[in-house]
C-alpha atoms as a PDB file:
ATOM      1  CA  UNK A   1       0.000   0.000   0.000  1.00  0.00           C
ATOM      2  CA  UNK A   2       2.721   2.477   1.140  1.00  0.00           C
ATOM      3  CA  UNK A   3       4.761   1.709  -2.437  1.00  0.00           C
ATOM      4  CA  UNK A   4       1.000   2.406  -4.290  1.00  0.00           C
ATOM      5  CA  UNK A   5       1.061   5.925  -2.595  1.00  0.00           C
ATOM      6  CA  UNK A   6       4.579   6.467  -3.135  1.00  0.00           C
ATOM      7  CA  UNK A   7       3.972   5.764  -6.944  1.00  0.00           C
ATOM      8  CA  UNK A   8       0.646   8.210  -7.255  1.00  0.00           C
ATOM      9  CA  UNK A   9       2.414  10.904  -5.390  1.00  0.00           C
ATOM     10  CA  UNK A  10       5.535  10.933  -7.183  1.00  0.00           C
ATOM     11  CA  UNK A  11       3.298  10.223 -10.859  1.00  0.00           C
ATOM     12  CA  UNK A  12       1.866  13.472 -10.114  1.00  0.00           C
ATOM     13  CA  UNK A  13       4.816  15.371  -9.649  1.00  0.00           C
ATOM     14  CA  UNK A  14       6.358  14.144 -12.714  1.00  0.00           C
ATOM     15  CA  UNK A  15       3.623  15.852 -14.818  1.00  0.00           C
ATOM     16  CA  UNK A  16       4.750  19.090 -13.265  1.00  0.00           C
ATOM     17  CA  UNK A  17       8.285  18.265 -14.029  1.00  0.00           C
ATOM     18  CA  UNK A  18       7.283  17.675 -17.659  1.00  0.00           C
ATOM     19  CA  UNK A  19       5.064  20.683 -17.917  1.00  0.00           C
ATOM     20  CA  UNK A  20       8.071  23.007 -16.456  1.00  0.00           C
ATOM     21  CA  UNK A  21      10.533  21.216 -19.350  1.00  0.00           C
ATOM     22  CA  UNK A  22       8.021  21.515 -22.049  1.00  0.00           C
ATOM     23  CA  UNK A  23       7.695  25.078 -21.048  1.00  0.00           C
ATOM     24  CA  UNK A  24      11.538  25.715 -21.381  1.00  0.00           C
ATOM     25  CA  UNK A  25      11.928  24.006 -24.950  1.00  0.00           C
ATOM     26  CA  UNK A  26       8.984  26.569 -26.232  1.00  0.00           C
ATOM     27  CA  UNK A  27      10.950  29.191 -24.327  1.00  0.00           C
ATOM     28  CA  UNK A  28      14.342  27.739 -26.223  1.00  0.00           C
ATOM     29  CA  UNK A  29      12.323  27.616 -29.668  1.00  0.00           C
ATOM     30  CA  UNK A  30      10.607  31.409 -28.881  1.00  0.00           C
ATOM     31  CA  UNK A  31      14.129  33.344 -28.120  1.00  0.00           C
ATOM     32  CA  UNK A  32      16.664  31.299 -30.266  1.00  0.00           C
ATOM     33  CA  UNK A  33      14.555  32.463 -33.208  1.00  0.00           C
ATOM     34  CA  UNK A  34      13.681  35.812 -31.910  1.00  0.00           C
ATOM     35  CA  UNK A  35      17.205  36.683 -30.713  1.00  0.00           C
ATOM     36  CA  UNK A  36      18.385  34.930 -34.420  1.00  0.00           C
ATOM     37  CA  UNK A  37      20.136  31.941 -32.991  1.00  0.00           C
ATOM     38  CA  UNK A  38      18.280  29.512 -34.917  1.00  0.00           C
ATOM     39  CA  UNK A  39      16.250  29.739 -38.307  1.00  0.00           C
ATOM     40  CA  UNK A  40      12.362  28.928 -38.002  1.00  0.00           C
ATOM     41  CA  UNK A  41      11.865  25.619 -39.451  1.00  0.00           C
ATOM     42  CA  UNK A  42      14.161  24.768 -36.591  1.00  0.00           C
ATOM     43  CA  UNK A  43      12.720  27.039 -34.037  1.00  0.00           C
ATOM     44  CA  UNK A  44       9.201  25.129 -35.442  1.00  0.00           C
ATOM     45  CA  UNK A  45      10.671  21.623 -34.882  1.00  0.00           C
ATOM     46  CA  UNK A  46      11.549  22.864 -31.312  1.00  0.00           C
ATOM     47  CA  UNK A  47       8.254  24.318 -30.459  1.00  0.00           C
ATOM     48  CA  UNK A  48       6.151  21.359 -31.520  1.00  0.00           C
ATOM     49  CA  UNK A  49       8.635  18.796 -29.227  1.00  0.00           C
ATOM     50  CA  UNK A  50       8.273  21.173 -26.407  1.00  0.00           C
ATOM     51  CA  UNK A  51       3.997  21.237 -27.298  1.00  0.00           C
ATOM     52  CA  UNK A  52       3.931  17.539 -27.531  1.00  0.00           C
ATOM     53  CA  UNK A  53       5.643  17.309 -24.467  1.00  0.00           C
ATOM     54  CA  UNK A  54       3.176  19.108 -22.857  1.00  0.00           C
ATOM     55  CA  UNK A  55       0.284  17.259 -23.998  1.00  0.00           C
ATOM     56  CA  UNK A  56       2.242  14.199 -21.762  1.00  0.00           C
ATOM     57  CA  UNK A  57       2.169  16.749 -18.469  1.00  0.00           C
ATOM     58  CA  UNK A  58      -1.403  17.297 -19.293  1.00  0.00           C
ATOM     59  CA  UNK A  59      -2.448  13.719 -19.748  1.00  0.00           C
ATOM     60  CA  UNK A  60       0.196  12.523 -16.626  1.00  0.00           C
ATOM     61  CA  UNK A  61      -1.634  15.252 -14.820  1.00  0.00           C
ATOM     62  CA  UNK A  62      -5.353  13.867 -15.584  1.00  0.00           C
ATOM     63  CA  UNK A  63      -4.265  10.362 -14.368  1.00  0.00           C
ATOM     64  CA  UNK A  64      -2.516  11.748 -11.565  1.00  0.00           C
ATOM     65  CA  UNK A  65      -5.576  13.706 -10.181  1.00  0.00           C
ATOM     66  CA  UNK A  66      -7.913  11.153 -11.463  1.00  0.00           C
ATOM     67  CA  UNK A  67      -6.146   8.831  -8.984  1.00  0.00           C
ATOM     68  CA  UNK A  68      -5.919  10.847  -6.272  1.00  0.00           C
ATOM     69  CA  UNK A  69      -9.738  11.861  -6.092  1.00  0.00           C
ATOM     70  CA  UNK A  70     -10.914   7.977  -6.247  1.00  0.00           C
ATOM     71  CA  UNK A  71      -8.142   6.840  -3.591  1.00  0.00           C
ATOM     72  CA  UNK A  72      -9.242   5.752  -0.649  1.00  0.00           C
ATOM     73  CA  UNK A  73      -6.434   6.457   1.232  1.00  0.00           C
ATOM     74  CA  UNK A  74      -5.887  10.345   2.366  1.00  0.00           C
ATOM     75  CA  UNK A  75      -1.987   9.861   2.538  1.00  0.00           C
ATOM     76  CA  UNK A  76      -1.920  10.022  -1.415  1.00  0.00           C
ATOM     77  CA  UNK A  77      -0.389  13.633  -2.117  1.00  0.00           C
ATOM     78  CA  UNK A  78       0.195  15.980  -5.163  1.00  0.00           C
ATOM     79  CA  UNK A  79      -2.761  17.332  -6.041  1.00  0.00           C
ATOM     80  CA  UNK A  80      -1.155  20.522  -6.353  1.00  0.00           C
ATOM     81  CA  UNK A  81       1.698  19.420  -8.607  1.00  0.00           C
ATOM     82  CA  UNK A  82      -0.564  17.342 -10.750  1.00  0.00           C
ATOM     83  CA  UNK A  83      -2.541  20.604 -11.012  1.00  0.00           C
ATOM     84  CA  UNK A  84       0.310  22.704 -11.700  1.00  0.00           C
ATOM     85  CA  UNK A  85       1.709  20.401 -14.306  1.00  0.00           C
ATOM     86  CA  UNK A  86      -2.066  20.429 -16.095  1.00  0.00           C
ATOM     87  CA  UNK A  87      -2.567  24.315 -16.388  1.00  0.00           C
ATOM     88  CA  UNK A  88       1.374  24.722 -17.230  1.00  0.00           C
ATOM     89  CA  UNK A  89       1.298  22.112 -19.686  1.00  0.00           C
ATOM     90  CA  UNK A  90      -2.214  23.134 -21.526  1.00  0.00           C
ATOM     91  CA  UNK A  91      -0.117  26.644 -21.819  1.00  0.00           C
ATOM     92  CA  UNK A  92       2.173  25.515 -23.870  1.00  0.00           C
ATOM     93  CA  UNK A  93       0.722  22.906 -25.851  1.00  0.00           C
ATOM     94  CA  UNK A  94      -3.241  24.460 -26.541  1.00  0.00           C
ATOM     95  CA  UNK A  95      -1.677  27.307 -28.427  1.00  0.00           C
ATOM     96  CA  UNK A  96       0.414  25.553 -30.457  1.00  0.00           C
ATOM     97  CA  UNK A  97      -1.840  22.447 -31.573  1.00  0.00           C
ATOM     98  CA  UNK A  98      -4.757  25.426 -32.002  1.00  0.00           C
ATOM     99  CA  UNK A  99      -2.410  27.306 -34.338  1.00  0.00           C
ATOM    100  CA  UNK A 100      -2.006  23.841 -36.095  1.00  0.00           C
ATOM    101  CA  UNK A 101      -5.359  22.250 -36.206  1.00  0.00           C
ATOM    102  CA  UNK A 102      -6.318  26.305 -37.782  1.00  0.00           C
ATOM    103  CA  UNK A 103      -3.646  25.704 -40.634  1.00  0.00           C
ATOM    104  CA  UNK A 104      -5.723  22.510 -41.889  1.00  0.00           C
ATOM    105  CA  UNK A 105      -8.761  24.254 -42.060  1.00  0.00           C
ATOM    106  CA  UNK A 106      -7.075  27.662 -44.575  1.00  0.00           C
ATOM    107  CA  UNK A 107      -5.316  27.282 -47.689  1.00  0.00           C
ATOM    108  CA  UNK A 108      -1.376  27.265 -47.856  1.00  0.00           C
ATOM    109  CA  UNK A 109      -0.706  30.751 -48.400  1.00  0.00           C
ATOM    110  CA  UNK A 110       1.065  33.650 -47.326  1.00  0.00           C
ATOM    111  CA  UNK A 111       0.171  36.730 -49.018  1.00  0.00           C
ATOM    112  CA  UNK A 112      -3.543  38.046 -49.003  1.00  0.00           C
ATOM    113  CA  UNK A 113      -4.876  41.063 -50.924  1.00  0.00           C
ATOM    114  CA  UNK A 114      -8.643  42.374 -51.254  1.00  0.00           C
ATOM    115  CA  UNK A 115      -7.979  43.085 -54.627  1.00  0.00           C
ATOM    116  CA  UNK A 116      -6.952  40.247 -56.506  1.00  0.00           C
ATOM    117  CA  UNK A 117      -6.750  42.381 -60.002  1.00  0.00           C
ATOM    118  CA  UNK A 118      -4.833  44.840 -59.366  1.00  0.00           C
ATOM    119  CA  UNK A 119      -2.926  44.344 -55.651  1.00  0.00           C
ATOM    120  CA  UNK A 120      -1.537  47.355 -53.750  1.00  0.00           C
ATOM    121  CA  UNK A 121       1.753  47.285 -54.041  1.00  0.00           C
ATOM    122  CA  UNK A 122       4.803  47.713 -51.679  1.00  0.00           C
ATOM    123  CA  UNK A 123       7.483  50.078 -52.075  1.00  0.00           C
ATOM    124  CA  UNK A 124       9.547  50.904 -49.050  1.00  0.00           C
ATOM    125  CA  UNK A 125       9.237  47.507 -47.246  1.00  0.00           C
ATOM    126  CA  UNK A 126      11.223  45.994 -50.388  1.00  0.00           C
ATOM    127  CA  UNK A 127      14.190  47.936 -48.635  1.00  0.00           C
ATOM    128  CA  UNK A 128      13.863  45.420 -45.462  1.00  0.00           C
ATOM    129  CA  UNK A 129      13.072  42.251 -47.070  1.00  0.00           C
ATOM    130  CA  UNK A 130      15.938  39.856 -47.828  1.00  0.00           C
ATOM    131  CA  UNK A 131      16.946  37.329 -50.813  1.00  0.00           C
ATOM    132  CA  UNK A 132      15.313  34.646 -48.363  1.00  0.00           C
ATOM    133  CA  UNK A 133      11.988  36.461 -47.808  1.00  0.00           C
ATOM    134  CA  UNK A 134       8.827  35.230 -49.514  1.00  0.00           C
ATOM    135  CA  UNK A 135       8.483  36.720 -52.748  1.00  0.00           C
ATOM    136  CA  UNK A 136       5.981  39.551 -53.476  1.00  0.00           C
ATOM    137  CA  UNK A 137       5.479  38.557 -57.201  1.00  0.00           C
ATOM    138  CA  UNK A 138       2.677  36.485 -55.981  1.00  0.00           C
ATOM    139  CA  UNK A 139       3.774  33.640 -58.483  1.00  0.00           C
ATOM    140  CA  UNK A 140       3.734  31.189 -55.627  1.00  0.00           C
ATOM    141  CA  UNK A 141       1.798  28.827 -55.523  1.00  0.00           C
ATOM    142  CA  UNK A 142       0.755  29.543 -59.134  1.00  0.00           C
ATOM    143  CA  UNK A 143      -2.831  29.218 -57.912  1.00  0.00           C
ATOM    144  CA  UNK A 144      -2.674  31.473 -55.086  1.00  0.00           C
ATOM    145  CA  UNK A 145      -5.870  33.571 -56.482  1.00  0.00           C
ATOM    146  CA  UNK A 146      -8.164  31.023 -57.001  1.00  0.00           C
ATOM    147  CA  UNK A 147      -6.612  29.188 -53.112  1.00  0.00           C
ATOM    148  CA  UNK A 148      -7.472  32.830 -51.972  1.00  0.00           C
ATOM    149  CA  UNK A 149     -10.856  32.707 -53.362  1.00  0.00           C
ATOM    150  CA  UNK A 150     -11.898  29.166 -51.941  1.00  0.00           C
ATOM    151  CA  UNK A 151     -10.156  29.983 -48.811  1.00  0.00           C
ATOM    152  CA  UNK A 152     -11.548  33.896 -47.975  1.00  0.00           C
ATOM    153  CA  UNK A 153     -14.560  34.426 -50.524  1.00  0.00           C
ATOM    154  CA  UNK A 154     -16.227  37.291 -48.265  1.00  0.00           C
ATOM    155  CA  UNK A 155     -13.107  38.985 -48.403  1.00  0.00           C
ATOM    156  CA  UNK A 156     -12.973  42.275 -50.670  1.00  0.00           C
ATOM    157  CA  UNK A 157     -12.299  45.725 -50.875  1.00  0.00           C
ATOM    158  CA  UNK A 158     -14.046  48.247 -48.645  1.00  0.00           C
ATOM    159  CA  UNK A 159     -16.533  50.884 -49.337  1.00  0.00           C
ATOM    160  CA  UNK A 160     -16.900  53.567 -47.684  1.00  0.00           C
ATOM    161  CA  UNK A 161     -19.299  56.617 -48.018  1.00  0.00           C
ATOM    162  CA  UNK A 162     -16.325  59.217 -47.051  1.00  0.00           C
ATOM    163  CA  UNK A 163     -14.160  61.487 -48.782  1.00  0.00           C
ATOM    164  CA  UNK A 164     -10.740  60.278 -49.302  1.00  0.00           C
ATOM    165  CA  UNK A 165      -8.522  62.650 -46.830  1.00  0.00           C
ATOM    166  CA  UNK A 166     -10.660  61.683 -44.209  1.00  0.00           C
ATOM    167  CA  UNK A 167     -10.497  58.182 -44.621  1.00  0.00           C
ATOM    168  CA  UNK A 168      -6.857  58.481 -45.300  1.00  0.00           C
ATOM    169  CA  UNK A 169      -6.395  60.106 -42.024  1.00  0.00           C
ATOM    170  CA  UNK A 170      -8.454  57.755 -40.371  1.00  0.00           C
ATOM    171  CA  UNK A 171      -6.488  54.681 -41.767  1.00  0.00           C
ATOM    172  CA  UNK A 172      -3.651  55.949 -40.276  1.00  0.00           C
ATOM    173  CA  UNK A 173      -4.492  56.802 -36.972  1.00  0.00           C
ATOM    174  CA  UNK A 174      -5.722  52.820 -36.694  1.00  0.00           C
ATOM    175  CA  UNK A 175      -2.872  51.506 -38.399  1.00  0.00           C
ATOM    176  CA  UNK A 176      -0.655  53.432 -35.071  1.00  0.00           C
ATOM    177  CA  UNK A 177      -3.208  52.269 -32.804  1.00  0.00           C
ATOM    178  CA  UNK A 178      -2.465  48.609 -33.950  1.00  0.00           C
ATOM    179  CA  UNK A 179       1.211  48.782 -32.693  1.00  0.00           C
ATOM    180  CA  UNK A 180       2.470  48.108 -36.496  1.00  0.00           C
ATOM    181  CA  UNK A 181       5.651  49.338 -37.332  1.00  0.00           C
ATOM    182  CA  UNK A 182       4.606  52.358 -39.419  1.00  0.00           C
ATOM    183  CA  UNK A 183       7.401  52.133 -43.003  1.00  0.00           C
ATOM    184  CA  UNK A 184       5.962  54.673 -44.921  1.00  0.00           C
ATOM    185  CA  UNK A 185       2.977  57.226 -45.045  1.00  0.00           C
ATOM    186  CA  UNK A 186       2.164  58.673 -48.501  1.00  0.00           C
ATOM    187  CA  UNK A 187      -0.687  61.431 -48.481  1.00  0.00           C
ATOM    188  CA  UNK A 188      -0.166  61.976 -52.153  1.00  0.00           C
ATOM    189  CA  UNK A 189      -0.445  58.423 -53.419  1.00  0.00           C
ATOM    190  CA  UNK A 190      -2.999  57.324 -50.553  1.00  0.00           C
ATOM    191  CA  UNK A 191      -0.426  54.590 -49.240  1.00  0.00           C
ATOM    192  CA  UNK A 192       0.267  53.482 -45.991  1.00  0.00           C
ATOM    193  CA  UNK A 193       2.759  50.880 -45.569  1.00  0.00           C
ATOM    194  CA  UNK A 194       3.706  48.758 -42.033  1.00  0.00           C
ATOM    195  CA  UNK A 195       5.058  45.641 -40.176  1.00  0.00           C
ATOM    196  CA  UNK A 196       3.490  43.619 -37.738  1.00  0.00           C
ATOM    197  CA  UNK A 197       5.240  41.659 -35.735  1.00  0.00           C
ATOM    198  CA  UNK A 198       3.270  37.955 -34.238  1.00  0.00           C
ATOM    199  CA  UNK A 199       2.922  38.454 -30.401  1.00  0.00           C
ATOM    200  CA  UNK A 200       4.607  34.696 -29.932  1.00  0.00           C
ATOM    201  CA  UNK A 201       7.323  34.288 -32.477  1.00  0.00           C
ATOM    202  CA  UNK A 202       7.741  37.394 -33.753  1.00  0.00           C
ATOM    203  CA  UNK A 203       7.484  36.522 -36.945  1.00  0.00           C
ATOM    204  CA  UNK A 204       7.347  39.792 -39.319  1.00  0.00           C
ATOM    205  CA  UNK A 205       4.387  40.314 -42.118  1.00  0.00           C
ATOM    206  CA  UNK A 206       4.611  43.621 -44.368  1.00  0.00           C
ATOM    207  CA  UNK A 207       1.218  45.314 -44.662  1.00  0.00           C
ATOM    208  CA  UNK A 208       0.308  47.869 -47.434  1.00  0.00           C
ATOM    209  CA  UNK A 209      -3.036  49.502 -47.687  1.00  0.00           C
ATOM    210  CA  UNK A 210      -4.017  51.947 -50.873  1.00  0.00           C
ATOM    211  CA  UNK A 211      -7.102  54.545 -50.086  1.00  0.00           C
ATOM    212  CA  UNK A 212      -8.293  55.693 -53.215  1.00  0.00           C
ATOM    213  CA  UNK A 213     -11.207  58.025 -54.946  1.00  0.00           C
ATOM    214  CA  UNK A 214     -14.368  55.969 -56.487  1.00  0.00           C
ATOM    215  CA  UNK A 215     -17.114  58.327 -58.030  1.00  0.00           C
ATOM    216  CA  UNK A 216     -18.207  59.807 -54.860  1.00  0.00           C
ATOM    217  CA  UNK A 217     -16.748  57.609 -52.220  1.00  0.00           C
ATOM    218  CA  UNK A 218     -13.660  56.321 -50.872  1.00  0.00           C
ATOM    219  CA  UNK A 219     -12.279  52.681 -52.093  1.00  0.00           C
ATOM    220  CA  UNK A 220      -9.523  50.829 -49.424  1.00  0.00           C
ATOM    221  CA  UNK A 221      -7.565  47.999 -50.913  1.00  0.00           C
ATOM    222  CA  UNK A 222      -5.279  46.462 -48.384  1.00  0.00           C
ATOM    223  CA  UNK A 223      -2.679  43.715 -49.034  1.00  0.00           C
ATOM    224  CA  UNK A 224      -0.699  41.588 -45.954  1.00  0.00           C
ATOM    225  CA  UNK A 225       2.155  39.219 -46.607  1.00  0.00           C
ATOM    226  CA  UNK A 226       4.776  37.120 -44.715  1.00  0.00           C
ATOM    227  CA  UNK A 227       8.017  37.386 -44.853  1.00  0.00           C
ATOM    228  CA  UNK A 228       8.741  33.724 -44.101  1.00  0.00           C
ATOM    229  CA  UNK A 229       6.631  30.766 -44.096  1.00  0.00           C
ATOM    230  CA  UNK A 230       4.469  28.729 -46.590  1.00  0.00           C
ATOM    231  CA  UNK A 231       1.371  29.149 -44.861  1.00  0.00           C
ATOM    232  CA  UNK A 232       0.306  31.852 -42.490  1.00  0.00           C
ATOM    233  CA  UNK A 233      -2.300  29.864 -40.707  1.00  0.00           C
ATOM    234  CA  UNK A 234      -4.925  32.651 -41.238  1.00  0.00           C
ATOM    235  CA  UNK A 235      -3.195  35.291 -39.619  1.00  0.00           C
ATOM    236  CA  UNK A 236      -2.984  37.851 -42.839  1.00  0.00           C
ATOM    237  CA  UNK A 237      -6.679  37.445 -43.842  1.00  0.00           C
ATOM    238  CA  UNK A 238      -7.860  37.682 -40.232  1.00  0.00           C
ATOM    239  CA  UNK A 239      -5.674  40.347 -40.167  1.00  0.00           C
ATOM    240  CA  UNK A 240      -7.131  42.290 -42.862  1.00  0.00           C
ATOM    241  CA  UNK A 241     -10.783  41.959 -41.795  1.00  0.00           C
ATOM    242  CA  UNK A 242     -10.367  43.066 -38.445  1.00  0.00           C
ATOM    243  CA  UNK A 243      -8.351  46.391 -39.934  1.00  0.00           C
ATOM    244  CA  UNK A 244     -11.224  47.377 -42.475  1.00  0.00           C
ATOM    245  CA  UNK A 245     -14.149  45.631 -40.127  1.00  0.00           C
ATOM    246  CA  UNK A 246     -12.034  48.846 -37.961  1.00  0.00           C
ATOM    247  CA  UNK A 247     -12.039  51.180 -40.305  1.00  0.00           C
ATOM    248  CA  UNK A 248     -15.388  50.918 -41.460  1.00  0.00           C
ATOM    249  CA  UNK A 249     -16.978  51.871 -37.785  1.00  0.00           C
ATOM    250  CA  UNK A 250     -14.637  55.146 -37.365  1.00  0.00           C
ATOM    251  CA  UNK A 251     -17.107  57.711 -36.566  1.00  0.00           C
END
């Protein structure tokens, strides 16, 4: 009996000892690509061992106070680090299985426009991209317009009942409220150009959006790319609709 104790007590401490190490290989992956140490396929590979390691703390930690609850004997400790290891570890794996089960459900892509004829297009962000950055021809994939239109059909250029300084003015007040890192404000040509910079990673996606005259109203075309990946898991399109979803309710 004493050894069966010994084992559920110490079971549930492991699971806190996994969550903790799980929690230091994201925090390994998270800096070494942030601070440049490592690349991001490897930073990737890093994340997802410290994530699946994680989802061991969590399930350790459900057996642990699974067995603890139906014990009959009160000597049976570590609810507490069973507990620890299940909230610790659910922190560091949810996010990243989320962020992966998301990139099933949109199409492999990285750059998103609301105007799939005739694209804003970016001028002084080419001046911080590198040879290794995504391309901006958007050649790649060669069906990235129609995997844009299966993938974000309700997503389009916005309409808005208000002259064209104002809107312009309005654009770029919400693009500084955003925290981007404002590149380049044009007046003249109606272009706005930024960076945003992913909370977790830190990966980097260049943002250009084009206010223009239509007849009587204003027309805002807005275009988001990333500077390194295949797919963005939905982040630029999201991205974009919450910006002109925004825009569109300035009073």
């Amino acid at each position: 009996m004493k050894e069966q104790i010994k084992e559920r007590s110490e079971f549930a401490r492991w699971s806190f000892k996994h969550a903790c190490l799980s929690a230091a290989i994201a925090a390994v992956a998270v800096l070494g690509y942030r601070f440049g140490i490592m690349n991001y396929q490897v930073a990737l590979i890093i994340l997802i061992g410290g994530a699946a390691l994680g989802m061991m703390a969590i399930l350790s930690a459900i057996v642990s106070i699974l067995a603890i609850i139906t014990s009959v004997d009160t000597k049976v400790t570590g609810m507490l680090s069973a507990l620890a290891g299940l909230i610790l570890g659910l922190a560091v794996a949810a996010p990243v299985f989320l962020t992966i089960q998301t990139g099933y459900k949109v199409p492999r892509i990285h750059d998103i426009t609301t105007d799939l004829q005739n694209p804003p297009n970016f001028a002084a962000i080419l001046t911080l991209r590198r040879a290794e950055h995504n391309p901006l021809d958007r050649k790649t994939p060669a069906n990235l317009t129609e995997l844009q239109q299966a993938g974000y059909p309700d997503l389009g250029s916005l309409l808005i009942n208000k002259d064209p300084s104002q809107v312009f003015t309005e654009a770029v007040a919400l693009a500084k409220a955003c925290d981007w890192e404002i590149i380049a404000v044009s007046a003249e040509d109606g272009i706005i150009e930024a960076t945003a910079t992913t909370r977790f990673m830190g990966f980097k996606d260049d943002i250009v959006i084009r206010v223009s005259a239509k007849a009587n109203k204003t027309i805002v075309d807005m275009r988001s790319a990333s500077r390194i990946g295949i797919s963005d898991m939905g982040t630029n399109a999201t991205r974009i609709k919450a910006f002109l979803h925004e825009l569109n309710n300035v009073e």
